[in-house]
N, C-alpha and C. Protein backbone atom coordinates (compact mmCIF):
# COMPACT_ATOMS: atom_id res chain seq x y z
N UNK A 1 -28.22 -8.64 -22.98
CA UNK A 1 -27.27 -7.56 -22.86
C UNK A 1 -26.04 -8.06 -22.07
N UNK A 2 -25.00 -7.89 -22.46
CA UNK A 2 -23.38 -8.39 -22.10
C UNK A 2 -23.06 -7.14 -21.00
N UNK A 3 -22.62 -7.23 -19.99
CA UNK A 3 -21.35 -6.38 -19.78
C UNK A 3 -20.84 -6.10 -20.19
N UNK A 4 -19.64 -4.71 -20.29
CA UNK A 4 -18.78 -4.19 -20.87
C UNK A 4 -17.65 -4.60 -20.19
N UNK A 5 -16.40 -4.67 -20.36
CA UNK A 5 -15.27 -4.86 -19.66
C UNK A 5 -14.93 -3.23 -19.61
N UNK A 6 -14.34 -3.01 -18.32
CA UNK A 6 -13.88 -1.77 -18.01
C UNK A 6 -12.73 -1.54 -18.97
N UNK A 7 -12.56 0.11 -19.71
CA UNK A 7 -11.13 -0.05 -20.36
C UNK A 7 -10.35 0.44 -19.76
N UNK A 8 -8.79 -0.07 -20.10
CA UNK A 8 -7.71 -0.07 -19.69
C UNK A 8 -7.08 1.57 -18.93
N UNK A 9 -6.47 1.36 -18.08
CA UNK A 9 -6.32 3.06 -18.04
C UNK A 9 -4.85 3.55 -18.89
N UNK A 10 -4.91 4.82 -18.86
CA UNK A 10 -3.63 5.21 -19.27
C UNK A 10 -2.29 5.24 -18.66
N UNK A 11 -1.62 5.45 -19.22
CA UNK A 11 0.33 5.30 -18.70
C UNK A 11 -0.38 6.40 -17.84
N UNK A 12 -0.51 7.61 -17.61
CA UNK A 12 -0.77 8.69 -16.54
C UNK A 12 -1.76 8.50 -15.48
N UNK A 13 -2.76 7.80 -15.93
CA UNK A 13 -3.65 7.75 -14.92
C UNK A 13 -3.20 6.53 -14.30
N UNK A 14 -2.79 5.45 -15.01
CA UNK A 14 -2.29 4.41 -14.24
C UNK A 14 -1.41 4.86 -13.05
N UNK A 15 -0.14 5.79 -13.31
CA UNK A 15 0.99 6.19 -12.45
C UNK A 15 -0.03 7.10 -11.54
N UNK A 16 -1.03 7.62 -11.53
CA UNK A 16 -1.60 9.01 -10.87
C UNK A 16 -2.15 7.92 -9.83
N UNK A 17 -3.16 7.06 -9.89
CA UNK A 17 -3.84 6.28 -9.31
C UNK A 17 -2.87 5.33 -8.02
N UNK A 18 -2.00 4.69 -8.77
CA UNK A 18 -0.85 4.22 -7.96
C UNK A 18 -0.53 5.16 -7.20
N UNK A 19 0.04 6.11 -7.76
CA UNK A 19 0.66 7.13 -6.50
C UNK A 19 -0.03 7.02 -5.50
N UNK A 20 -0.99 7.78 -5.57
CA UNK A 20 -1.98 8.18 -4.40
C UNK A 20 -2.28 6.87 -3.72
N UNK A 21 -2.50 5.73 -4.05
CA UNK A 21 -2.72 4.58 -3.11
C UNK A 21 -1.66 4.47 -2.18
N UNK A 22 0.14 4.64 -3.04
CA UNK A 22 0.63 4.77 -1.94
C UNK A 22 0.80 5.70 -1.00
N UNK A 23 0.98 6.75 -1.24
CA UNK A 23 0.86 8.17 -0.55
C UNK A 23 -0.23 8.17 0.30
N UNK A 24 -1.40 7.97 0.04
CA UNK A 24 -2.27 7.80 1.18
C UNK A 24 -2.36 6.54 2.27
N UNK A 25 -1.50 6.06 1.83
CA UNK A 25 -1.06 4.77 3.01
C UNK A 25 -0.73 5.07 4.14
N UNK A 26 -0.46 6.48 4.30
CA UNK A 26 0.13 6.73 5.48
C UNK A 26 -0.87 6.95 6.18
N UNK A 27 -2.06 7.01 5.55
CA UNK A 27 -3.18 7.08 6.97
C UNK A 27 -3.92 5.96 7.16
N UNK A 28 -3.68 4.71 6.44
CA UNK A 28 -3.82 3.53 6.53
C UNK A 28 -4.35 2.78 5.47
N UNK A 29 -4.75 1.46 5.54
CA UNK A 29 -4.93 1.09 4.30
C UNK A 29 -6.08 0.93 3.70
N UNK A 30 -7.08 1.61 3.80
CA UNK A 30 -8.30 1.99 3.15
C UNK A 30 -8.20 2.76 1.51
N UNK A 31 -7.28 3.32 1.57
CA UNK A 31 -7.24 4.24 0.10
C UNK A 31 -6.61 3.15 -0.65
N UNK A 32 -5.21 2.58 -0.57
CA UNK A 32 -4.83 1.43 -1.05
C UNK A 32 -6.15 0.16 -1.67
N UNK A 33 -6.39 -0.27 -0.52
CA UNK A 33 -7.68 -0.95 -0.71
C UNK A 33 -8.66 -0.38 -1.69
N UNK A 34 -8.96 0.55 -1.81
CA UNK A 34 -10.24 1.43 -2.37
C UNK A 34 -9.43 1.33 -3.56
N UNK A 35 -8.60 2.02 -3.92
CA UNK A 35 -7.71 1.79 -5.15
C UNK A 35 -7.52 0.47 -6.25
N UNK A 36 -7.23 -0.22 -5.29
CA UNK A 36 -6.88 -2.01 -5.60
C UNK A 36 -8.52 -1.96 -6.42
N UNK A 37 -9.42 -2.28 -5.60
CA UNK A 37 -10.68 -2.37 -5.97
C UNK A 37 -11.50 -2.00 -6.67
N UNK A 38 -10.90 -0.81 -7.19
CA UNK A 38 -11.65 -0.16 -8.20
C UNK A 38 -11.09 -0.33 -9.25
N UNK A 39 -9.85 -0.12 -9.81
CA UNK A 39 -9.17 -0.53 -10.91
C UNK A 39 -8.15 -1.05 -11.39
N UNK A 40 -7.99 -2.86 -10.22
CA UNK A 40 -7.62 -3.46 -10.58
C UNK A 40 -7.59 -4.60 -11.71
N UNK A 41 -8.60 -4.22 -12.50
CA UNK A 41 -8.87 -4.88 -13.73
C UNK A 41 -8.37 -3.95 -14.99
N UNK A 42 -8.05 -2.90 -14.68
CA UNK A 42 -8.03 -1.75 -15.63
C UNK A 42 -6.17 -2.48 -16.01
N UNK A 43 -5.46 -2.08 -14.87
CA UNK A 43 -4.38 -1.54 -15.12
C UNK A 43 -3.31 -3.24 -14.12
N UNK A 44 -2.24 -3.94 -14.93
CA UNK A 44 -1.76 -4.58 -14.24
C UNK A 44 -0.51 -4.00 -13.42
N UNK A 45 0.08 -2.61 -13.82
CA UNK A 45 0.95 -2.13 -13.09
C UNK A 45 0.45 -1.57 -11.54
N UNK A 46 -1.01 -1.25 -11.75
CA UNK A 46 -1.59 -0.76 -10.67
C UNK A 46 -1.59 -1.95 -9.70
N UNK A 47 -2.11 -2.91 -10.49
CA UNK A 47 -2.25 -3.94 -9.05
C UNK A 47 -1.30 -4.06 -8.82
N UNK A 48 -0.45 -4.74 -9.77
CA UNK A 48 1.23 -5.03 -8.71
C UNK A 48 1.38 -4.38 -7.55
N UNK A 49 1.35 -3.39 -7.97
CA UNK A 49 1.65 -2.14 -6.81
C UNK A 49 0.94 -1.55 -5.26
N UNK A 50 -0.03 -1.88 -5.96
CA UNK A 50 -1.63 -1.88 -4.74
C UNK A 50 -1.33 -3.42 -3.72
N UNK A 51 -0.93 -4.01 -4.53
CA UNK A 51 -1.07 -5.59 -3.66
C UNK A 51 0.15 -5.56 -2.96
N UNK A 52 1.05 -4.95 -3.40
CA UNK A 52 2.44 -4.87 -2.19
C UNK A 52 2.13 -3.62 -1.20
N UNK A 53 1.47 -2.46 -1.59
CA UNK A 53 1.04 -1.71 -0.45
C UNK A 53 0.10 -2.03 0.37
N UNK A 54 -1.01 -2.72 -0.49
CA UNK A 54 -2.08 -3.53 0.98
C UNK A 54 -1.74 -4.90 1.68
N UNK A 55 -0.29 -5.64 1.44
CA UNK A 55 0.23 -6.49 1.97
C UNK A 55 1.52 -5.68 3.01
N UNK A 56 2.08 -4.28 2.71
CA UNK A 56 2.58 -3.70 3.68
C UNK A 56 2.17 -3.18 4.42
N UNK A 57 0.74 -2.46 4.01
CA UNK A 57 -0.19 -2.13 5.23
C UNK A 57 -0.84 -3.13 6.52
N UNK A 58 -1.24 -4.18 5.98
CA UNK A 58 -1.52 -5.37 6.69
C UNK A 58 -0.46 -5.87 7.38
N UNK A 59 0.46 -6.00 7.34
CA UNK A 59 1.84 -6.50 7.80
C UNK A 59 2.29 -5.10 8.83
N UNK A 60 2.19 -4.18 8.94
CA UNK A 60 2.42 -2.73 9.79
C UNK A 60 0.88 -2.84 10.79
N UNK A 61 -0.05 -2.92 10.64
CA UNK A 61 -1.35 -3.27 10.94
C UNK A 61 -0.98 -4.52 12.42
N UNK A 62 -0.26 -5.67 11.47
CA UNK A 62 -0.41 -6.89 12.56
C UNK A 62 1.08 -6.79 13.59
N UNK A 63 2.41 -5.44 13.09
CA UNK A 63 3.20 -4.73 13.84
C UNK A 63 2.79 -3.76 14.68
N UNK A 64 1.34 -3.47 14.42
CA UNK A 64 0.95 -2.61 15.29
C UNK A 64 0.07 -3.47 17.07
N UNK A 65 -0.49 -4.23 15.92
CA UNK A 65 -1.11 -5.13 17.24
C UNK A 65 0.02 -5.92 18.39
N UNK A 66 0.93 -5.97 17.99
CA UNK A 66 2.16 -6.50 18.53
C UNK A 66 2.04 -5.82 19.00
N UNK A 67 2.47 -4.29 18.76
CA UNK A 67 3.24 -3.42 19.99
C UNK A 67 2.06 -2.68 20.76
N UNK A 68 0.82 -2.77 20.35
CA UNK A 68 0.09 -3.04 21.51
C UNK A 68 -0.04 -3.82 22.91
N UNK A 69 0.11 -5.06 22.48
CA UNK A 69 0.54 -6.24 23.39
C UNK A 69 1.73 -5.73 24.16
N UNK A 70 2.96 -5.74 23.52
CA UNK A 70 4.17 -5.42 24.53
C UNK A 70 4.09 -4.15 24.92
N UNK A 71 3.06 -3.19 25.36
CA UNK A 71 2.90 -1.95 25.74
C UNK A 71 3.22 -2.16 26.89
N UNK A 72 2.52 -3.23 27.86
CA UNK A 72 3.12 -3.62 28.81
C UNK A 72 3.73 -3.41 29.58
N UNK A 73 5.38 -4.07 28.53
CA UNK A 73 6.04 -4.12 28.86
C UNK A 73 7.60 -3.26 28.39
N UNK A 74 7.41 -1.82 27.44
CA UNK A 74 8.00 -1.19 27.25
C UNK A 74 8.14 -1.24 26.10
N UNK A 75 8.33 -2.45 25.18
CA UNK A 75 9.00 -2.08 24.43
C UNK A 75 7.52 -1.63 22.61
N UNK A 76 6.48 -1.33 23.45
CA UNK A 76 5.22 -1.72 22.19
C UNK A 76 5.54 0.02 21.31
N UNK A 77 5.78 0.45 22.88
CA UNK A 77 6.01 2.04 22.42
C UNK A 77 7.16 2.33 20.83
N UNK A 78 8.33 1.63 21.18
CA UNK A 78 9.24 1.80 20.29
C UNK A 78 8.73 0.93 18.98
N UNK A 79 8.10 -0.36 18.79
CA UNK A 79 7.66 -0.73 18.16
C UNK A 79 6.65 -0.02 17.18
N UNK A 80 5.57 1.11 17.83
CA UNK A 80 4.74 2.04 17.19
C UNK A 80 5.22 3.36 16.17
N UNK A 81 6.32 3.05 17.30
CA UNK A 81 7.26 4.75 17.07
C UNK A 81 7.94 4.07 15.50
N UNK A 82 8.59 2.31 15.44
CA UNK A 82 9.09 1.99 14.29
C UNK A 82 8.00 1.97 13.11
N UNK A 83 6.60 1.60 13.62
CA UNK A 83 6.35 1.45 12.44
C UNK A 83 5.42 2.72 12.00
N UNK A 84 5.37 3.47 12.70
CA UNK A 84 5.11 5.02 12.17
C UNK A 84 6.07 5.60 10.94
N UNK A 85 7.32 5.54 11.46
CA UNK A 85 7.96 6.09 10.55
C UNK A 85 8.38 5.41 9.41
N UNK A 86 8.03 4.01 9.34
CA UNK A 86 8.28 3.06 8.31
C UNK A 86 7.16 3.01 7.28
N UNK A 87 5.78 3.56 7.63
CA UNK A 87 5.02 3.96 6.85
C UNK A 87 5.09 5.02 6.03
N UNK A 88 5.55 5.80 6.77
CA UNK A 88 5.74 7.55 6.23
C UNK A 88 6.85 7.19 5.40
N UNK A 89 8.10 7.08 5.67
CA UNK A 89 8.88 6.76 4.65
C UNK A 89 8.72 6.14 3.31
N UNK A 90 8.71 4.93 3.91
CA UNK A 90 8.21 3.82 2.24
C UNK A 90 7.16 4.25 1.81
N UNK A 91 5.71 4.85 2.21
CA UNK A 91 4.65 5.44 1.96
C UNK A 91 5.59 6.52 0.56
N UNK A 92 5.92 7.45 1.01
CA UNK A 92 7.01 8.36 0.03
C UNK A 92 7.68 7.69 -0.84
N UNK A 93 8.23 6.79 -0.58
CA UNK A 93 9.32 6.24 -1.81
C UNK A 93 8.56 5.45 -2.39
N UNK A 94 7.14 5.08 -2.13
CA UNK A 94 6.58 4.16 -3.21
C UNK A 94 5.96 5.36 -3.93
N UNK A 95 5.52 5.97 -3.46
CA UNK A 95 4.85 7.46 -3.97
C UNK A 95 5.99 8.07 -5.24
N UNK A 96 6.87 7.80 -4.98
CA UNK A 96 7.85 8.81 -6.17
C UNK A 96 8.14 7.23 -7.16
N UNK A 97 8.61 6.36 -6.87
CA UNK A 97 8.64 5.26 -7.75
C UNK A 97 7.83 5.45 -8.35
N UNK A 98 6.13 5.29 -8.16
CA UNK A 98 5.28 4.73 -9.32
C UNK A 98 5.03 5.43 -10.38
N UNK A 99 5.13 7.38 -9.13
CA UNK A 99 4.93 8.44 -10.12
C UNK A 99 5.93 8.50 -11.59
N UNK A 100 6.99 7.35 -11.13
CA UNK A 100 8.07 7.98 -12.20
C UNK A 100 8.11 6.92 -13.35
N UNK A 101 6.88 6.17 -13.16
CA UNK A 101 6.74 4.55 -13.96
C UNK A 101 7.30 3.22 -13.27
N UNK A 102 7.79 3.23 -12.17
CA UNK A 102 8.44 2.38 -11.86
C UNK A 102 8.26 1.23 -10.53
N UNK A 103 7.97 0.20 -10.66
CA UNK A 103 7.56 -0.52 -9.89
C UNK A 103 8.29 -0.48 -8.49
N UNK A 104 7.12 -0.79 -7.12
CA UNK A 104 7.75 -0.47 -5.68
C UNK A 104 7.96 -1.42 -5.35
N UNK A 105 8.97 -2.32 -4.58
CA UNK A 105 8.19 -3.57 -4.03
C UNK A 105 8.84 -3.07 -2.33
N UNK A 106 7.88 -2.99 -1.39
CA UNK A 106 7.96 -2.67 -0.07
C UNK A 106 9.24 -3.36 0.50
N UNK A 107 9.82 -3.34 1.15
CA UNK A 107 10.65 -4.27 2.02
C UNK A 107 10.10 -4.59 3.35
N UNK A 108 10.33 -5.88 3.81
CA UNK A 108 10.10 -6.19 4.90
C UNK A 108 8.09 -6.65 4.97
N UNK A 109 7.46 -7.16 3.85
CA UNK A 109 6.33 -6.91 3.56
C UNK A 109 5.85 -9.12 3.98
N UNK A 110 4.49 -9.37 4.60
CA UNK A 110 4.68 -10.64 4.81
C UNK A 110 3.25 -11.02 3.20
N UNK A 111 3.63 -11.21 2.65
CA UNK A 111 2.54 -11.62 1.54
C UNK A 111 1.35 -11.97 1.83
N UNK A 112 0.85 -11.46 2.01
CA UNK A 112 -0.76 -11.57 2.09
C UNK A 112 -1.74 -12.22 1.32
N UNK A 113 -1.65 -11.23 0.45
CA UNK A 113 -2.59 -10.98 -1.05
C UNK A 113 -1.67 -11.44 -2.14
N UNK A 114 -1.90 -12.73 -2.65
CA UNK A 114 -0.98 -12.90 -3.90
C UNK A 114 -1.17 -12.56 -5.21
């Protein structure tokens, strides 16, 4: 008995699936991840997309451990405060990109996952 290869998803579910990986980024990168993982064989627009949000999550993640460290010394606070709202934001604008077919690519993202 063979395996089946998973089939492909649709133009809608592809964009539905994306969305929500990014949109739920804002509470970190577990849904992204969970996303990536489940049907990244299905869909290549999905991964594109999943792999720049779990390489921006990871990259905000190792901005966070930073501004832990310089808590210190003042400045970890503003550092948290930046990358709070840099999630929430781009979190949204990748969220309306994918919904609309259209590929996100994060800014400011350190490649991770190639």
């Amino acid at each position: 008995m063979t395996a089946q290869q998973p089939s492909q998803l649709n133009e809608y579910d592809e964009r539905l699936y994306t969305s929500l990986g990014n949109i739920l980024g804002i509470i970190g990168f577990i849904p992204s991840l969970v996303v990536f993982l489940v049907f990244r064989d299905r869909s290549d627009f999905l991964k594109r997309n999943m792999k720049g949000a779990l390489n921006f999550q990871i990259t905000l993640i190792l901005a966070d451990v930073i501004g832990a460290i310089t808590l210190v010394i003042g400045i970890g606070a503003l550092i948290w405060l930046a990358t709070g709202v840099l999630r929430l934001v781009l979190s949204i604008l990748a969220f309306v990109k994918t919904q609309e077919g259209n590929d996100y690519v994060y800014p400011v993202t350190i490649a991770f996952i190639k």
